[in-house]
N, C-alpha and C. Protein backbone atom coordinates (compact mmCIF):
# COMPACT_ATOMS: atom_id res chain seq x y z
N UNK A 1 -37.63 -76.25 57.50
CA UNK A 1 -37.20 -75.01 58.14
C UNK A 1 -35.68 -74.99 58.23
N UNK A 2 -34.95 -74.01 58.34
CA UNK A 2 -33.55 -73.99 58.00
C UNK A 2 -33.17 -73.61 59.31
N UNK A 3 -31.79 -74.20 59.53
CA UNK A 3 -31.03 -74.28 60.85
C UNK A 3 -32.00 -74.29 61.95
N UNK A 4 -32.87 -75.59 61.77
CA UNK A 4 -33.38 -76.31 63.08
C UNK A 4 -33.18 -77.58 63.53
N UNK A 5 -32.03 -77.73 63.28
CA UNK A 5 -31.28 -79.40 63.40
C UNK A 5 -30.09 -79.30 64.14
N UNK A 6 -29.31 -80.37 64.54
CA UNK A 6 -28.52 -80.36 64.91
C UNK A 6 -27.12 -80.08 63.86
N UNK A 7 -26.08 -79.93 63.70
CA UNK A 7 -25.16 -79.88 62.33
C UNK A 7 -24.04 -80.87 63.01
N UNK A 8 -23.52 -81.50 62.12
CA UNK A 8 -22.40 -82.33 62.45
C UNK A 8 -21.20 -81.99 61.23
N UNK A 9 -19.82 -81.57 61.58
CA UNK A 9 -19.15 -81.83 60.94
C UNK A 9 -18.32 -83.26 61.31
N UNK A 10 -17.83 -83.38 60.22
CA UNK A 10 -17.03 -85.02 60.32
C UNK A 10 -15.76 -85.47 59.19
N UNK A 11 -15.11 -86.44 59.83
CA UNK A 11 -13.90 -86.73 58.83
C UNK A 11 -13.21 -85.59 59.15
N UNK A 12 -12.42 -85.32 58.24
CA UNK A 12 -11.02 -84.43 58.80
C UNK A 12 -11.26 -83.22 59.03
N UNK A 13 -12.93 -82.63 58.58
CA UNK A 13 -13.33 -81.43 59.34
C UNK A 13 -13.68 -81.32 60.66
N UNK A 14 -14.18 -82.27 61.40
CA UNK A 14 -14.28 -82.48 62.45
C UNK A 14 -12.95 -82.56 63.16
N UNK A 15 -11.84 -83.12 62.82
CA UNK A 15 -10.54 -83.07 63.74
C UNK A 15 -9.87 -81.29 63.00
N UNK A 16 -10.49 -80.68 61.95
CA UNK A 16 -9.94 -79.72 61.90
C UNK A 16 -10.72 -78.54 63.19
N UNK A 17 -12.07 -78.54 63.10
CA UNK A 17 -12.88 -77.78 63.89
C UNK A 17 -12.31 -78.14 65.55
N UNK A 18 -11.89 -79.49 66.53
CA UNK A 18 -11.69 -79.44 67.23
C UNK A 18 -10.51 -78.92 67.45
N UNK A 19 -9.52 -78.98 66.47
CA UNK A 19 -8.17 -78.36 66.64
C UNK A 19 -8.34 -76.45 66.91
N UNK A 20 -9.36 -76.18 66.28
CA UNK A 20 -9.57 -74.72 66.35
C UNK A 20 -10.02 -74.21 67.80
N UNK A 21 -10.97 -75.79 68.41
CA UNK A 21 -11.29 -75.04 69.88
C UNK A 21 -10.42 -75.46 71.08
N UNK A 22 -9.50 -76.47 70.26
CA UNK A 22 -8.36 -76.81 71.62
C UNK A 22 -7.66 -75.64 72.01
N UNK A 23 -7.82 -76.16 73.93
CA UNK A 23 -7.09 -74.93 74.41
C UNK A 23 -5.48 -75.36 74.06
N UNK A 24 -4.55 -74.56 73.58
CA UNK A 24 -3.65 -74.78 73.22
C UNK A 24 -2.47 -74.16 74.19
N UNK A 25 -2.73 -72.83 75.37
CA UNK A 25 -1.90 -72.88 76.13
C UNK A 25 -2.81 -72.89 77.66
N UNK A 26 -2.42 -73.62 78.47
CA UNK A 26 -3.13 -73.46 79.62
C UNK A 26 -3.13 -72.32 80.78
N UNK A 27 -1.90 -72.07 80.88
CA UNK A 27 -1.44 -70.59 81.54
C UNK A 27 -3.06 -69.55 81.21
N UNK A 28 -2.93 -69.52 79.94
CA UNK A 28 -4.06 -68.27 79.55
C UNK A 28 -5.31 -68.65 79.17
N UNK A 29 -5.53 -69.90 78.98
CA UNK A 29 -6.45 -70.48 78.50
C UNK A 29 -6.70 -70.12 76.89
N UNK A 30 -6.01 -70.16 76.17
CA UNK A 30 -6.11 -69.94 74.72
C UNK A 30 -6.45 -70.79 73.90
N UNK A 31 -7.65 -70.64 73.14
CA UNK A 31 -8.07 -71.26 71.80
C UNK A 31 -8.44 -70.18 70.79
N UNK A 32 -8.45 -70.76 69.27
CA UNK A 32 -8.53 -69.84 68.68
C UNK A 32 -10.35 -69.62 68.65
N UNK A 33 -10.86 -70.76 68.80
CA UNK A 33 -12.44 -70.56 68.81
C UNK A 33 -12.93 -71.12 69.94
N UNK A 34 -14.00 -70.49 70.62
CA UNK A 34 -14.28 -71.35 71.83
C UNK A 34 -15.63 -72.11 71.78
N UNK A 35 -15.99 -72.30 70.74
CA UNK A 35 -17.37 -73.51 70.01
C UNK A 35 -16.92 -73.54 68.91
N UNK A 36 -17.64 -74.98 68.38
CA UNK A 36 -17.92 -75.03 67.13
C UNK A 36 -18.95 -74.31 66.21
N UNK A 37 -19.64 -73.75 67.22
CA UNK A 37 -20.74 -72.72 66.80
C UNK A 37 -19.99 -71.54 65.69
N UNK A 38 -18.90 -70.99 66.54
CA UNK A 38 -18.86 -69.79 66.28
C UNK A 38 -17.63 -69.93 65.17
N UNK A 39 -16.98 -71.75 64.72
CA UNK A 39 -16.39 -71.71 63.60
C UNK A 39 -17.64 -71.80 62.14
N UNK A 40 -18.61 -72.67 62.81
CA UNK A 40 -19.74 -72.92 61.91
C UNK A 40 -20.34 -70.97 61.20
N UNK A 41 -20.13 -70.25 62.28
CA UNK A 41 -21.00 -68.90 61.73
C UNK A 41 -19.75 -68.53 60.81
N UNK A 42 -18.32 -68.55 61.32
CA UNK A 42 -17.90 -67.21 60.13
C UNK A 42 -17.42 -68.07 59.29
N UNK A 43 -16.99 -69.47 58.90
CA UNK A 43 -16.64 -70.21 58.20
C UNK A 43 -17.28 -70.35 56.49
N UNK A 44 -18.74 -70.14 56.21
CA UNK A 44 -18.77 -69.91 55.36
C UNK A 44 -18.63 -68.78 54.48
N UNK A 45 -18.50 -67.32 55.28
CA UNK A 45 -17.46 -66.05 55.17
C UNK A 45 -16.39 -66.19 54.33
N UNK A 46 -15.73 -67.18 55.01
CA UNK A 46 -14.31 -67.31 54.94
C UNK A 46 -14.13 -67.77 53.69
N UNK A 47 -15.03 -68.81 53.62
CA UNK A 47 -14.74 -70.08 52.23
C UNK A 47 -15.35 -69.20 51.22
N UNK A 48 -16.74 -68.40 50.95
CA UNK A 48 -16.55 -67.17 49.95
C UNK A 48 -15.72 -66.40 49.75
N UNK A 49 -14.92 -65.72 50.73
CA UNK A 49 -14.07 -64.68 50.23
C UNK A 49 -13.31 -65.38 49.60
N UNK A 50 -12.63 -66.67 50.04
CA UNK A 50 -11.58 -67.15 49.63
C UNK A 50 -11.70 -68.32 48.34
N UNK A 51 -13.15 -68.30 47.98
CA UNK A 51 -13.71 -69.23 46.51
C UNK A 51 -13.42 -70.44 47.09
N UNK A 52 -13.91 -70.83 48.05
CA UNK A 52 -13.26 -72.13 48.52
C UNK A 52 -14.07 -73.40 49.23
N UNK A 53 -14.53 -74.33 48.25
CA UNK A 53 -16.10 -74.98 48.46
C UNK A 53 -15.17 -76.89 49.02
N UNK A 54 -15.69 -77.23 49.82
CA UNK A 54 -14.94 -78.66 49.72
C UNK A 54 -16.51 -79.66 50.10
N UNK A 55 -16.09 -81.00 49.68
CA UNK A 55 -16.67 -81.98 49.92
C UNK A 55 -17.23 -81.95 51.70
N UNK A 56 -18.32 -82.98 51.93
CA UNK A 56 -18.31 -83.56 53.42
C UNK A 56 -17.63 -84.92 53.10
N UNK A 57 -16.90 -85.04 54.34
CA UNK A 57 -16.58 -86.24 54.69
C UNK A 57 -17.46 -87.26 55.48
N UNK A 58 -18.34 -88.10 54.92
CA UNK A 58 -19.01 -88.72 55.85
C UNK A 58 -18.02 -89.94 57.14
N UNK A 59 -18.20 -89.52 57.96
CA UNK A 59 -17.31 -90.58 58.43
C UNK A 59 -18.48 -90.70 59.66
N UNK A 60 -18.96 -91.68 60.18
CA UNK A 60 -20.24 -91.69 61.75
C UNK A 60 -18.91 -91.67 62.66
N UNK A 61 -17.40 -92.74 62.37
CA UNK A 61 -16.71 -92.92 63.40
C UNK A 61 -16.35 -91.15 64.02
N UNK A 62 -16.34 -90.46 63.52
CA UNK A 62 -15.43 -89.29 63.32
C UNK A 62 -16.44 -87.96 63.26
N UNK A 63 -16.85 -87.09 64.55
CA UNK A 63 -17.61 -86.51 64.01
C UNK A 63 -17.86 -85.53 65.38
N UNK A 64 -18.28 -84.53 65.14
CA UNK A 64 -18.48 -83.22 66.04
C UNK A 64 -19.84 -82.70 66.29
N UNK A 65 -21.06 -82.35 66.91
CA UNK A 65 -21.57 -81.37 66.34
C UNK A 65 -21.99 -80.60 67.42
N UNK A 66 -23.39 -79.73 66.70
CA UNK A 66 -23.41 -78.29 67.16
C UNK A 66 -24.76 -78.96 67.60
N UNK A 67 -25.29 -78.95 68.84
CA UNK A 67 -26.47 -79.11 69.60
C UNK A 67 -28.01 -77.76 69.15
N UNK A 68 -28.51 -78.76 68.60
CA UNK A 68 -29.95 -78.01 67.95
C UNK A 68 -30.32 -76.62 69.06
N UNK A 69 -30.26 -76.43 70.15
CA UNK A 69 -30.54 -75.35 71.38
C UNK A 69 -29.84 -74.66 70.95
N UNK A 70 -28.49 -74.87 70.55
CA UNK A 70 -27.17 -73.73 70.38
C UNK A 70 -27.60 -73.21 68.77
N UNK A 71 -27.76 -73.97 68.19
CA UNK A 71 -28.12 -73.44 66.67
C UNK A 71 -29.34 -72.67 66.88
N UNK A 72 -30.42 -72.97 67.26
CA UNK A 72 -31.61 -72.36 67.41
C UNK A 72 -31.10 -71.12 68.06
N UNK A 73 -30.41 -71.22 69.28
CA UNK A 73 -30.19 -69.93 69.68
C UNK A 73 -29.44 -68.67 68.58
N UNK A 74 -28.69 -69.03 67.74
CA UNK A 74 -27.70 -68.24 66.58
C UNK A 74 -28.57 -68.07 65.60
N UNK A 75 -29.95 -68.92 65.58
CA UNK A 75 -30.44 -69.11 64.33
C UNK A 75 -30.15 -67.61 63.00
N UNK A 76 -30.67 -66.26 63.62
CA UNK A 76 -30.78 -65.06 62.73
C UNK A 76 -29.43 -65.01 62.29
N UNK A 77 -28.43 -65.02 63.11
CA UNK A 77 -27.39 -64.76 62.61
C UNK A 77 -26.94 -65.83 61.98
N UNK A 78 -26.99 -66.67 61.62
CA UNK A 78 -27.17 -68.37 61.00
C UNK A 78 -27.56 -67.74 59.31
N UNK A 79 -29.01 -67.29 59.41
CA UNK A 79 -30.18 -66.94 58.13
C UNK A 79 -28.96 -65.67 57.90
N UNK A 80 -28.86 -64.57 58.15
CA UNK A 80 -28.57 -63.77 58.19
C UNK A 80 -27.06 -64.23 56.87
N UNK A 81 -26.34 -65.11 57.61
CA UNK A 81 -25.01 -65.32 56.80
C UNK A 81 -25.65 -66.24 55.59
N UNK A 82 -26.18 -66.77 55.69
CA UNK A 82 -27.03 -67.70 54.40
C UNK A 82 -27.45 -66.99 53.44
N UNK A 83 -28.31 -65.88 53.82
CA UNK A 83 -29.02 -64.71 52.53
C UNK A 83 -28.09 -64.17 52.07
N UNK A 84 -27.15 -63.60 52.83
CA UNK A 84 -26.05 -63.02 52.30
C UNK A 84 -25.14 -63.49 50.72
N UNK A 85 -25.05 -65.16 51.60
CA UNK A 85 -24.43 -65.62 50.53
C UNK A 85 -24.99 -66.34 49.34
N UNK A 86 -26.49 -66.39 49.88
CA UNK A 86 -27.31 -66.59 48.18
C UNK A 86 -27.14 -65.36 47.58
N UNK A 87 -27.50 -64.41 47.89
CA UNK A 87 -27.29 -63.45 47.09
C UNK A 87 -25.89 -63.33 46.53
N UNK A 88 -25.24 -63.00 46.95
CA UNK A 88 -23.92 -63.05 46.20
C UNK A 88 -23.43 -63.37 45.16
N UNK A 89 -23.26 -65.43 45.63
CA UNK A 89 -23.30 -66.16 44.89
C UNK A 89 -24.27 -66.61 43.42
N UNK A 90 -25.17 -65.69 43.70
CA UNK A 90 -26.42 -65.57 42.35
C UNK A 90 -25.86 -65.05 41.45
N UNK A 91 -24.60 -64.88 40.87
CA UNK A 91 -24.72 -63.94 40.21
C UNK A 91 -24.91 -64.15 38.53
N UNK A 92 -25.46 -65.24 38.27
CA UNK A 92 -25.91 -65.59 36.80
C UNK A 92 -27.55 -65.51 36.61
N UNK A 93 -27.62 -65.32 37.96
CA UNK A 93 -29.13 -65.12 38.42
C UNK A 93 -29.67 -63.58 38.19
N UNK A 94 -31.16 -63.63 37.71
CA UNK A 94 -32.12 -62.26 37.83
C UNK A 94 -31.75 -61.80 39.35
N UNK A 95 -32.14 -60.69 39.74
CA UNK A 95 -32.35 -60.06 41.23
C UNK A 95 -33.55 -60.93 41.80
N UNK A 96 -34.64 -61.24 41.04
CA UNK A 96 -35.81 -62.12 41.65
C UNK A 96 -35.83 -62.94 42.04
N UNK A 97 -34.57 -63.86 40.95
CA UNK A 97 -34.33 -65.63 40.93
C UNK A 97 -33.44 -65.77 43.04
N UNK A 98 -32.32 -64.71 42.97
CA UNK A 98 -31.88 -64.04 43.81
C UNK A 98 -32.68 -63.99 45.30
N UNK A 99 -33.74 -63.35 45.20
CA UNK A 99 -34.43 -63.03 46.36
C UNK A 99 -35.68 -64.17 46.98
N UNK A 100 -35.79 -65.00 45.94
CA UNK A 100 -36.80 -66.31 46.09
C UNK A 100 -35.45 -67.10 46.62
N UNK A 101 -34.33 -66.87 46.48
CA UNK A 101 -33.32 -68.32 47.48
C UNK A 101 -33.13 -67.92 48.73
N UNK A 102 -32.93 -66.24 48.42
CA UNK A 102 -32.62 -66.07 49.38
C UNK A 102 -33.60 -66.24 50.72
N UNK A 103 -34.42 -65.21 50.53
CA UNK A 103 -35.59 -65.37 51.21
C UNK A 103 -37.49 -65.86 51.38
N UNK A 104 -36.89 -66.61 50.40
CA UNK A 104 -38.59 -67.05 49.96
C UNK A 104 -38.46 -68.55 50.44
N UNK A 105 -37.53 -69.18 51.00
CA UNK A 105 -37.49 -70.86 50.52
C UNK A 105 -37.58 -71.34 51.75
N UNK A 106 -37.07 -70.47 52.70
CA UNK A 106 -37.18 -70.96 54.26
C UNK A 106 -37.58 -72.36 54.61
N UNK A 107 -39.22 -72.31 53.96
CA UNK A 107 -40.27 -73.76 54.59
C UNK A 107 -39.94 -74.70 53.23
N UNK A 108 -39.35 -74.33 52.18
CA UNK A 108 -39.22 -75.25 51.34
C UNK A 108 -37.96 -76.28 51.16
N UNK A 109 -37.77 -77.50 51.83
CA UNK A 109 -36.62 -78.32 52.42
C UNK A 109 -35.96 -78.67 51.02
N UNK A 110 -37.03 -79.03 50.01
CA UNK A 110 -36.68 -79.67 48.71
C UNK A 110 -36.01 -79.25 47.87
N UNK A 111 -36.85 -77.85 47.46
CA UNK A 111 -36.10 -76.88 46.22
C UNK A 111 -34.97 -75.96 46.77
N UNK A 112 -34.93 -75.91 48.25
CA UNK A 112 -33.77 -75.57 48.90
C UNK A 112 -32.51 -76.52 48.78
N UNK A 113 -32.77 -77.30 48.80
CA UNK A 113 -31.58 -78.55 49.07
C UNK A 113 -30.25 -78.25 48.25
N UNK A 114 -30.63 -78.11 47.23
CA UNK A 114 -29.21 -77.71 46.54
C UNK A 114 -28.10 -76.42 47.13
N UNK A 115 -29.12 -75.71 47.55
CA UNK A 115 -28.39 -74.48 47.73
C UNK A 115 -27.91 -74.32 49.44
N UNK A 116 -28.37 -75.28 50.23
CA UNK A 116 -28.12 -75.57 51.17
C UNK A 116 -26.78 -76.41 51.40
N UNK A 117 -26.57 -77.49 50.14
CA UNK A 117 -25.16 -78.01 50.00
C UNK A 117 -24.32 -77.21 49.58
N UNK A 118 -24.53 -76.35 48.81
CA UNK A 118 -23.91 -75.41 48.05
C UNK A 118 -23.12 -74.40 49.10
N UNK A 119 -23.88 -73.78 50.42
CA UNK A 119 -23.75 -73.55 51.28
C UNK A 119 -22.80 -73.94 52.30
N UNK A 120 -22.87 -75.55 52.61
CA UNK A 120 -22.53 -76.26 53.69
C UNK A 120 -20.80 -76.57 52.76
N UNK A 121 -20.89 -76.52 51.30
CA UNK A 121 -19.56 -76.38 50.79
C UNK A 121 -18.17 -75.25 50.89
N UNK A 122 -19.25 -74.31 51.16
CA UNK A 122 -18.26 -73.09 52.08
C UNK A 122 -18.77 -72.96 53.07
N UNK A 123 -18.91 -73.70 54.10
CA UNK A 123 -18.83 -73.99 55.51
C UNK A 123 -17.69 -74.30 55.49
N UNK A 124 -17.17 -75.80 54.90
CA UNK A 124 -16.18 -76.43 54.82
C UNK A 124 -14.96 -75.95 54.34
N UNK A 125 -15.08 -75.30 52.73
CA UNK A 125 -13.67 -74.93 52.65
C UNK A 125 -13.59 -74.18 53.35
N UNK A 126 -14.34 -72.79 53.96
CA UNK A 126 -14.08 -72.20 55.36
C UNK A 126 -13.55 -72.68 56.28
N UNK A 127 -13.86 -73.44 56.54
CA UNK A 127 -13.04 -74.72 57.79
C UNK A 127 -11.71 -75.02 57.35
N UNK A 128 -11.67 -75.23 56.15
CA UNK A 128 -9.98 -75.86 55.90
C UNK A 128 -9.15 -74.58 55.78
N UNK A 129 -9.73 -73.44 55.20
CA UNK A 129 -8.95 -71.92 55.21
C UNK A 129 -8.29 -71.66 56.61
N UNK A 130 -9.35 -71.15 57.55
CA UNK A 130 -9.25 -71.49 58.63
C UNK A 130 -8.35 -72.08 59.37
N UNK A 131 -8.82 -73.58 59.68
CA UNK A 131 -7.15 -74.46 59.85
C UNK A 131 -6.11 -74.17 59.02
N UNK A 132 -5.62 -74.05 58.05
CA UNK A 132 -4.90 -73.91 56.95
C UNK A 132 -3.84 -72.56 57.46
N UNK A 133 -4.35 -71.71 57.72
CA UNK A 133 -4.09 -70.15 57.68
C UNK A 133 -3.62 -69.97 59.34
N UNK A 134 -4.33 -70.96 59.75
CA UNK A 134 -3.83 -70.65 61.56
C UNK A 134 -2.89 -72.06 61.94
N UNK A 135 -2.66 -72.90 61.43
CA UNK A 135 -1.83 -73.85 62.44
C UNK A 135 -0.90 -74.30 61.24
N UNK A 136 -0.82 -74.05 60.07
CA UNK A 136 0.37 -73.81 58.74
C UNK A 136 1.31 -72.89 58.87
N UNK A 137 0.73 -71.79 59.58
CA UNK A 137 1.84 -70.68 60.17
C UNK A 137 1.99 -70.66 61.47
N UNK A 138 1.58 -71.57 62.23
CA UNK A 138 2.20 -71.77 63.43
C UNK A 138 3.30 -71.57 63.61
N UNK A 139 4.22 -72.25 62.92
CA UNK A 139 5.42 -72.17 63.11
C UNK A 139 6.44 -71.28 62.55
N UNK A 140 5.63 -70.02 62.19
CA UNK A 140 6.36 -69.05 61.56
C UNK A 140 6.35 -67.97 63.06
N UNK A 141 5.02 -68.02 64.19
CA UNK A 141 5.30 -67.54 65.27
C UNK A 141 6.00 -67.99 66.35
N UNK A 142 6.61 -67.16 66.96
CA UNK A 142 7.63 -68.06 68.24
C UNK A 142 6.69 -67.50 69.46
N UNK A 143 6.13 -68.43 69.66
CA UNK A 143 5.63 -68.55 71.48
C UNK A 143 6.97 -69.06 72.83
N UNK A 144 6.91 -67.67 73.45
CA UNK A 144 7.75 -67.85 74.18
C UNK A 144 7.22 -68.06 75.60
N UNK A 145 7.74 -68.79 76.42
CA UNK A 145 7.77 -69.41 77.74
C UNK A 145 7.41 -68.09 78.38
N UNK A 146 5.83 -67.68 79.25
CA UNK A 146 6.33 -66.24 79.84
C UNK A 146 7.39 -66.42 81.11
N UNK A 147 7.94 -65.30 81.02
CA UNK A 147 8.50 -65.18 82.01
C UNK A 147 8.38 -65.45 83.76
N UNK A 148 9.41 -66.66 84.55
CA UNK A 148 8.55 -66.32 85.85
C UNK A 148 9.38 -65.54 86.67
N UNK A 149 8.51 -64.98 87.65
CA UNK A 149 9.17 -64.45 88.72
C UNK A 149 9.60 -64.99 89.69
N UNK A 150 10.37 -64.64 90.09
CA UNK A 150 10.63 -65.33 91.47
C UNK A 150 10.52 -64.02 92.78
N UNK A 151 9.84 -65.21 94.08
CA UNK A 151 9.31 -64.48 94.99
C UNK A 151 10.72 -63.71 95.86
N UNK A 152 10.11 -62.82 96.03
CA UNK A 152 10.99 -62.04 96.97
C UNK A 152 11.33 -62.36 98.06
């Protein structure tokens, strides 16, 4: 069955994903993501638009994940971004070949497997876009000290 596990990213995706949910100013409480959930949903978005598939890093020392309750809870919208991107990505494929990945394979762990890495590969380069695009231009924005007042 698909997205009924726990997910772990790890190795330098894992210190990239926590960098995304560190609060980074405390005054306002700012992060750019506030789970790993919700880098895990648009991340493989990201890594399609942007053709952008990377390795996992296995590392056990080094590693993040997303608690099976929290995934289960996202699950549709989970499937939802998955069909999307079988389809898409089919495109040497019949419309049929297409609609059996997309939606026919659900209970099938095996003949899924490929396309599930295939998947979890733009999770990742999603993840590095992501980091890449937000803390590479950090320093092209100037965060300024807000202003304080002083009491009357």
């Amino acid at each position: 069955m698909m997205f009924d596990r726990e997910y772990y990213f790890y190795g330098k995706h894992a210190d990239m994903v926590r960098k995304l949910m560190a609060n980074w100013n405390d005054e306002i409480g700012a992060s750019v993501f506030e789970r790993n959930l919700d880098v895990y949903e648009i991340a493989p978005i990201i890594g399609w638009i942007y053709n952008r598939k990377a390795a996992e890093e296995r590392d056990e020392n080094n590693k993040t994940r997303i608690f099976r309750d929290k995934i289960h809870d996202d699950r549709q919208q989970l499937l939802f971004n998955y069909r999307n991107l079988m389809l898409l990505i089919g495109e040497n494929l019949d419309c049929e070949e297409r609609m059996e990945i997309a939606f026919r394979m659900d209970d099938k762990d095996v003949e899924r497997k490929k396309y599930d890495e295939l998947y979890n590969s733009y999770v990742l380069g999603g993840v590095e876009i992501l980091y890449e695009t937000i803390f590479n231009n950090l320093s092209l924005i100037h965060i300024s000290e807000p202003t304080r007042r002083t009491p009357i």
